[in-house]
C-alpha atoms as a PDB file:
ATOM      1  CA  UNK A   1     -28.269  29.298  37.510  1.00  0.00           C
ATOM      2  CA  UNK A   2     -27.480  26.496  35.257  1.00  0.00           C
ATOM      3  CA  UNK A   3     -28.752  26.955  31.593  1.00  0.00           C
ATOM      4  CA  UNK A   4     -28.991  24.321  28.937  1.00  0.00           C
ATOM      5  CA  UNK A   5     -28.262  24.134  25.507  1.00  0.00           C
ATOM      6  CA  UNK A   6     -31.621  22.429  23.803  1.00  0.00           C
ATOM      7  CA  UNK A   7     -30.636  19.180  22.012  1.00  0.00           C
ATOM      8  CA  UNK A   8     -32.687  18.041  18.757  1.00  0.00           C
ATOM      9  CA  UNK A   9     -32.739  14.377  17.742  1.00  0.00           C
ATOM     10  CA  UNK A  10     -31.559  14.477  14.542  1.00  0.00           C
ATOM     11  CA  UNK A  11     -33.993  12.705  11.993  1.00  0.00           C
ATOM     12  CA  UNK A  12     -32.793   9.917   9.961  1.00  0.00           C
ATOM     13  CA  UNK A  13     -32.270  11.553   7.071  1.00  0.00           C
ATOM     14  CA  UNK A  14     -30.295  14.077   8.844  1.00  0.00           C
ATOM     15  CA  UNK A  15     -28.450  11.640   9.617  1.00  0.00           C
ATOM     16  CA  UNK A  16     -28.243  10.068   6.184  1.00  0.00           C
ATOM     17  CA  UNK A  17     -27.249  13.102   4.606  1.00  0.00           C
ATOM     18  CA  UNK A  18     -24.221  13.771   7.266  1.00  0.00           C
ATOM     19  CA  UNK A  19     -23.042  10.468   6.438  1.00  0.00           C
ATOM     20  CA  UNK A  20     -22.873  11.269   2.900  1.00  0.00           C
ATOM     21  CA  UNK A  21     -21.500  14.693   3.505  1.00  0.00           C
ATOM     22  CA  UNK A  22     -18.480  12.741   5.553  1.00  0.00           C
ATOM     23  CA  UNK A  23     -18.164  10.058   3.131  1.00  0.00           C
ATOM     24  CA  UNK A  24     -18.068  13.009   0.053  1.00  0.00           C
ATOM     25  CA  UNK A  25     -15.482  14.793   1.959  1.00  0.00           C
ATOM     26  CA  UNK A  26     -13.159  11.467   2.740  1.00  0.00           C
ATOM     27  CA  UNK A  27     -13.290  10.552  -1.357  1.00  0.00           C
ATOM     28  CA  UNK A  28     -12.318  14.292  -2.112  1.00  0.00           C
ATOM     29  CA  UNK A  29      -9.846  14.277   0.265  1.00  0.00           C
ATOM     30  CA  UNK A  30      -8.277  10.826  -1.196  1.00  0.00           C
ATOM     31  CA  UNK A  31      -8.608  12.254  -4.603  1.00  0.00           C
ATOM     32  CA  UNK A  32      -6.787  15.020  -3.851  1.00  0.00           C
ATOM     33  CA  UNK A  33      -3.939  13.273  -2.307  1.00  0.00           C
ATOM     34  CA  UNK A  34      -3.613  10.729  -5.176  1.00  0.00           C
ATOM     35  CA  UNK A  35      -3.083  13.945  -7.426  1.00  0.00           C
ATOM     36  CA  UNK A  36      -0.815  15.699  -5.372  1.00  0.00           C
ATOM     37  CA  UNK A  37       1.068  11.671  -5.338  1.00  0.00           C
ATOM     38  CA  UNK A  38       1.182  11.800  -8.757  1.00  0.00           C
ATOM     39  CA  UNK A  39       2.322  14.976  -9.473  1.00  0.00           C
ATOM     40  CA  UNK A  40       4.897  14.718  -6.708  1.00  0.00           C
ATOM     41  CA  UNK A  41       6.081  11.097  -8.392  1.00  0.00           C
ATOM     42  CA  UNK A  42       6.007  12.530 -12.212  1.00  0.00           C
ATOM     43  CA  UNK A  43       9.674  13.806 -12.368  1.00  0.00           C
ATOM     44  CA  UNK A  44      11.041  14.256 -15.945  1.00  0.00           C
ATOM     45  CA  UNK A  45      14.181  13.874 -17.078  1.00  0.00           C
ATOM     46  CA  UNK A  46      17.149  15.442 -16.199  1.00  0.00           C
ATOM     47  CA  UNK A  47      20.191  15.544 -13.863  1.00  0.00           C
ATOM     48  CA  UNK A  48      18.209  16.021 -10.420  1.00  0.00           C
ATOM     49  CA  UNK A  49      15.301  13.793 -11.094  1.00  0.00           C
ATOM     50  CA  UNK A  50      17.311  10.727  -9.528  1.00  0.00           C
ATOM     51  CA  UNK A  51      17.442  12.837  -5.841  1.00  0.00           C
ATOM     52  CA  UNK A  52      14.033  13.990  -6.211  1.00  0.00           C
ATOM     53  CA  UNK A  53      12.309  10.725  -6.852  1.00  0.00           C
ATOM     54  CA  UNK A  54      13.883   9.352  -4.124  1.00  0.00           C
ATOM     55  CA  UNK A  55      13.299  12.123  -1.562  1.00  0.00           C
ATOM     56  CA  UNK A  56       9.133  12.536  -2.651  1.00  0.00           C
ATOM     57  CA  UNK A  57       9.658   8.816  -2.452  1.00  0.00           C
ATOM     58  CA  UNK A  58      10.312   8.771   0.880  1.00  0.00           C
ATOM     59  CA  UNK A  59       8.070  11.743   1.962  1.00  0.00           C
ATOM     60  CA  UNK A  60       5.454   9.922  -0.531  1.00  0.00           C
ATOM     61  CA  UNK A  61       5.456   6.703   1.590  1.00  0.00           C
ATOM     62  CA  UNK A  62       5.476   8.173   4.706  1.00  0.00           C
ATOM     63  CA  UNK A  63       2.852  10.131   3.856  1.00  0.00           C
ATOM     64  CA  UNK A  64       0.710   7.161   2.698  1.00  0.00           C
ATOM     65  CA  UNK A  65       1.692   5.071   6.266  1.00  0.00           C
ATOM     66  CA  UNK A  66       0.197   7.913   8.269  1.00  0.00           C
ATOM     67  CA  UNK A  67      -2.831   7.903   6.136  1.00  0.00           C
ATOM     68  CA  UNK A  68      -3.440   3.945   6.417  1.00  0.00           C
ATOM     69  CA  UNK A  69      -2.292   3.633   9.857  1.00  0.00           C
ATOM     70  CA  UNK A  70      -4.765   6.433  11.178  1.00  0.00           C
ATOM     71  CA  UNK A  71      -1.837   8.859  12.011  1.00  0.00           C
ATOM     72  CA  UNK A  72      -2.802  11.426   9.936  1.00  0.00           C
ATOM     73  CA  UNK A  73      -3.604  13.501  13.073  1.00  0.00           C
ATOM     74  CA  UNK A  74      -4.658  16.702  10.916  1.00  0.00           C
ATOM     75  CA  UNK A  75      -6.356  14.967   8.452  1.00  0.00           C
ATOM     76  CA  UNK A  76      -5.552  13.962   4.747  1.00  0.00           C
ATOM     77  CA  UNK A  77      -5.845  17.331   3.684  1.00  0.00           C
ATOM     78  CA  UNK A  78      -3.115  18.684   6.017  1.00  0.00           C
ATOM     79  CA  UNK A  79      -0.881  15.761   4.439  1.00  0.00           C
ATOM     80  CA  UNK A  80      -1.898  16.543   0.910  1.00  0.00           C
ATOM     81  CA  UNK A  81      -0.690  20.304   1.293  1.00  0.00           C
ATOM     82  CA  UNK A  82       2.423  19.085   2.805  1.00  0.00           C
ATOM     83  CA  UNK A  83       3.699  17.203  -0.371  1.00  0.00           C
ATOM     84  CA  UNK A  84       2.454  19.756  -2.313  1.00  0.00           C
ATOM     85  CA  UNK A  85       4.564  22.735  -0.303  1.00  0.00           C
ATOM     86  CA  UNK A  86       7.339  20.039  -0.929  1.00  0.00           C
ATOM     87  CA  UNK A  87       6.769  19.900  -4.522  1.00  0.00           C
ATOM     88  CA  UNK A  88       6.805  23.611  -4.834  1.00  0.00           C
ATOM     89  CA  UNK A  89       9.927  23.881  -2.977  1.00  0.00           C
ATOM     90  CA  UNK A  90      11.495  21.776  -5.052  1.00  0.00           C
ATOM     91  CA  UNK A  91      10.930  23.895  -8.280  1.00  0.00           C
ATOM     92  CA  UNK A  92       7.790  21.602  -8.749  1.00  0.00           C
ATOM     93  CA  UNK A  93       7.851  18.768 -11.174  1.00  0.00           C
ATOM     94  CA  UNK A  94      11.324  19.690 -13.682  1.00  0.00           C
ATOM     95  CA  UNK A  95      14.442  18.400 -12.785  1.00  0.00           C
END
């Protein structure tokens, strides 16, 4: 016996408001990772800031590639959370 699943046409506006919903969640997401960009860039002063710039730097930009290239295979948010944990590892923002 072969049962099927019953498939609505979504409406237009259904359709309209996924869109949206999408489009809401991709700006959030790209907020989020310019924040976690910045506060992974905003090193102050001190004797380790030097090493850390240049390794977020580098985590930073290859973070960004993977976004703009379409590699970002578990999604911006994924990526965000990754320089974040890397952050935190690193004692956060104080050198």
């Amino acid at each position: 016996m072969h049962l099927s699943i019953p498939h609505s046409t979504p409406t237009p506006e259904a359709l309209a408001h996924a869109e949206h919903e999408r489009t809401r969640v991709q700006r959030d997401d790209l907020r989020d990772l310019l924040k976690a960009v910045r506060d992974a860039l905003d090193i102050p002063p001190g004797n380790r800031r030097p090493a850390l710039l240049d390794s977020r730097a580098l985590l930073v930009l290859g973070t960004l590639n993977d976004v703009l290239n379409d590699r970002a295979c578990l999604g911006i948010a994924w990526e965000t959370e990754i320089i974040r944990q890397k952050v935190r590892e690193d004692g956060g923002g104080h050198a």
